[in-house]
C-alpha atoms as a PDB file:
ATOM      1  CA  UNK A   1      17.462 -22.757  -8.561  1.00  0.00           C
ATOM      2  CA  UNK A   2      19.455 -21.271  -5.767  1.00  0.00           C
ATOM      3  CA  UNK A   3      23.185 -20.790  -5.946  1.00  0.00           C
ATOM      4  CA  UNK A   4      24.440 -21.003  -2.767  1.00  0.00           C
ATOM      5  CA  UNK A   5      27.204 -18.823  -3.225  1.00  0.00           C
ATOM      6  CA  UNK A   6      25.337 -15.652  -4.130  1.00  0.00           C
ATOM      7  CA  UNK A   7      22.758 -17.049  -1.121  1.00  0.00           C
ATOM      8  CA  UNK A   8      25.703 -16.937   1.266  1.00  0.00           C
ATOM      9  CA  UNK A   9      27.531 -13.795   0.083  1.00  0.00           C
ATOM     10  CA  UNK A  10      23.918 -11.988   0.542  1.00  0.00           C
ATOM     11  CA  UNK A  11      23.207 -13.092   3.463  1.00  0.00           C
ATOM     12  CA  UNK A  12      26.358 -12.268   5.005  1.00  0.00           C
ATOM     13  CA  UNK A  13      26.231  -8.794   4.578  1.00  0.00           C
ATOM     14  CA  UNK A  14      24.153  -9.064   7.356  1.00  0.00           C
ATOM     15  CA  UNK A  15      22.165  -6.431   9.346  1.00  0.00           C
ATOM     16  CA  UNK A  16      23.285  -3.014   8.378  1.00  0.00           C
ATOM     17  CA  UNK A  17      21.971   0.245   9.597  1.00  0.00           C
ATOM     18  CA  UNK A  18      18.384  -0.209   8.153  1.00  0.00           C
ATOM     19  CA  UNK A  19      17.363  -1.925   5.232  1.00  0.00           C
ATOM     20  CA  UNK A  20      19.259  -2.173   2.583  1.00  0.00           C
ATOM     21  CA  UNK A  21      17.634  -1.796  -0.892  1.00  0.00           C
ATOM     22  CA  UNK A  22      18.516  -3.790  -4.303  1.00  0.00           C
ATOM     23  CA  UNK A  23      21.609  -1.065  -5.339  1.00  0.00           C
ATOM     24  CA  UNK A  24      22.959  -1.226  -1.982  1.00  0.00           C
ATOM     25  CA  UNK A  25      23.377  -5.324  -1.563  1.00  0.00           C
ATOM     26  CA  UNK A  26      24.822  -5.567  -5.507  1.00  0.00           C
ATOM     27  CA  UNK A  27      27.149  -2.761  -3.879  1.00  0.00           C
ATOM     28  CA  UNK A  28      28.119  -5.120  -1.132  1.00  0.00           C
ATOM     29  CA  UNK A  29      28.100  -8.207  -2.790  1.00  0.00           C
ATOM     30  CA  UNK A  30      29.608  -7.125  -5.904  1.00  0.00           C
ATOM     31  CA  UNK A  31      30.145  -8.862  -9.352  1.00  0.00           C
ATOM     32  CA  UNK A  32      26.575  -9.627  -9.724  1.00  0.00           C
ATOM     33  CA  UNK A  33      23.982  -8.418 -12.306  1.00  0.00           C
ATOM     34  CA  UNK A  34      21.055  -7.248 -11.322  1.00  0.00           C
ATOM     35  CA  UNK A  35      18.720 -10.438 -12.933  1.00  0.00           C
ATOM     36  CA  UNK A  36      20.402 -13.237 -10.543  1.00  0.00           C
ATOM     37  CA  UNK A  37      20.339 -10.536  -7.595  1.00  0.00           C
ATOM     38  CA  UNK A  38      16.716 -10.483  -8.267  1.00  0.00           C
ATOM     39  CA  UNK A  39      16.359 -13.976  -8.582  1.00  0.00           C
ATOM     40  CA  UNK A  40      18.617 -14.707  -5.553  1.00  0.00           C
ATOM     41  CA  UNK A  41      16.450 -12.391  -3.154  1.00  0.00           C
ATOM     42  CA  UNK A  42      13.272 -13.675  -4.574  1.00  0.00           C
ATOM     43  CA  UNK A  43      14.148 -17.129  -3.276  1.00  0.00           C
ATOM     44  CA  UNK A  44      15.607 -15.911  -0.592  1.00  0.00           C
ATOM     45  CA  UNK A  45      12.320 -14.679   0.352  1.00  0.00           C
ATOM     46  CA  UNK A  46      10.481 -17.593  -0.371  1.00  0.00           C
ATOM     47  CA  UNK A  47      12.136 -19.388   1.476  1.00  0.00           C
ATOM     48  CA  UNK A  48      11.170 -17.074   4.782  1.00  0.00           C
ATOM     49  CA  UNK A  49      15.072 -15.826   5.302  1.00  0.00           C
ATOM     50  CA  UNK A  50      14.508 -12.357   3.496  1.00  0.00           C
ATOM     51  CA  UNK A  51      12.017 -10.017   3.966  1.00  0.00           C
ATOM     52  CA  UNK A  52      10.846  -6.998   1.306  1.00  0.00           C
ATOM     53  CA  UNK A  53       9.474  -3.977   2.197  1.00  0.00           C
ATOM     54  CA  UNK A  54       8.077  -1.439  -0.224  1.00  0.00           C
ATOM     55  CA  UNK A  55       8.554   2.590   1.144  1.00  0.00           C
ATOM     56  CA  UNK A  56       6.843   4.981  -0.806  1.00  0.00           C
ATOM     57  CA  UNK A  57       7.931   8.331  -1.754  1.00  0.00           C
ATOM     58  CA  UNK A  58       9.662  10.424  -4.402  1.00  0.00           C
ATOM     59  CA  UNK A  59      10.487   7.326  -6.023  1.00  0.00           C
ATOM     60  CA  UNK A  60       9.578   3.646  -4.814  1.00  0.00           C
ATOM     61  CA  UNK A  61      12.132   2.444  -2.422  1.00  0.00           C
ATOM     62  CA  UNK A  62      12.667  -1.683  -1.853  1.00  0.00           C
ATOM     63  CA  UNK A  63      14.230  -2.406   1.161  1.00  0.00           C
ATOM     64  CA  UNK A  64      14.824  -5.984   2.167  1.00  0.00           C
ATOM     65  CA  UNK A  65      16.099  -7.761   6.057  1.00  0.00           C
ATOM     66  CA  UNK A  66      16.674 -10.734   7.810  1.00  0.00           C
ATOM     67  CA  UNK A  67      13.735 -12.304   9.256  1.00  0.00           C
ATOM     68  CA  UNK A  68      14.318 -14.336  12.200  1.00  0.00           C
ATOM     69  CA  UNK A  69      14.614 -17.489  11.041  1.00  0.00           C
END
C-alpha cells in the first residue's frame, strides 16, 4: 500500500543530474528507512512513474528516473 506522502516527497526530488540511486533519494528525502524506500520505489515502478536501471561495475549500481508518464 502506497503512502502518498513518501510517493510525493520522492517524486519531487525530481530530475537531478543523472540518476539517482537508492542512498542518494533517502539523502534527499530524508527520515526514511531503507525498507519503505524500497517499498515506495517498487510501487512507484509498478505503477510506470519510476524507472530502475541496473549499471554494472566495481559494485552494482541502481539508479532509478522519471518515466514520462
Amino acid at each position: 500500500m502506497s503512502s502518498p506522502h513518501w510517493d510525493e516527497c520522492l517524486l519531487g526530488t525530481g530530475p537531478t543530474a543523472g540518476a539517482p540511486d537508492s542512498g542518494e533519494l533517502r539523502r534527499t528525502v530524508g527520515g526514511i528507512s531503507e525498507k519503505l524506500l524500497a517499498a515506495q520505489v517498487r510501487e512507484l515502478e509498478r505503477d510506470g512513474l519510476v524507472s530502475r536501471s541496473v549499471r554494472a561495475g566495481f559494485s552494482l549500481r541502481v539508479e532509478y528516473a522519471l518515466t514520462e508518464q
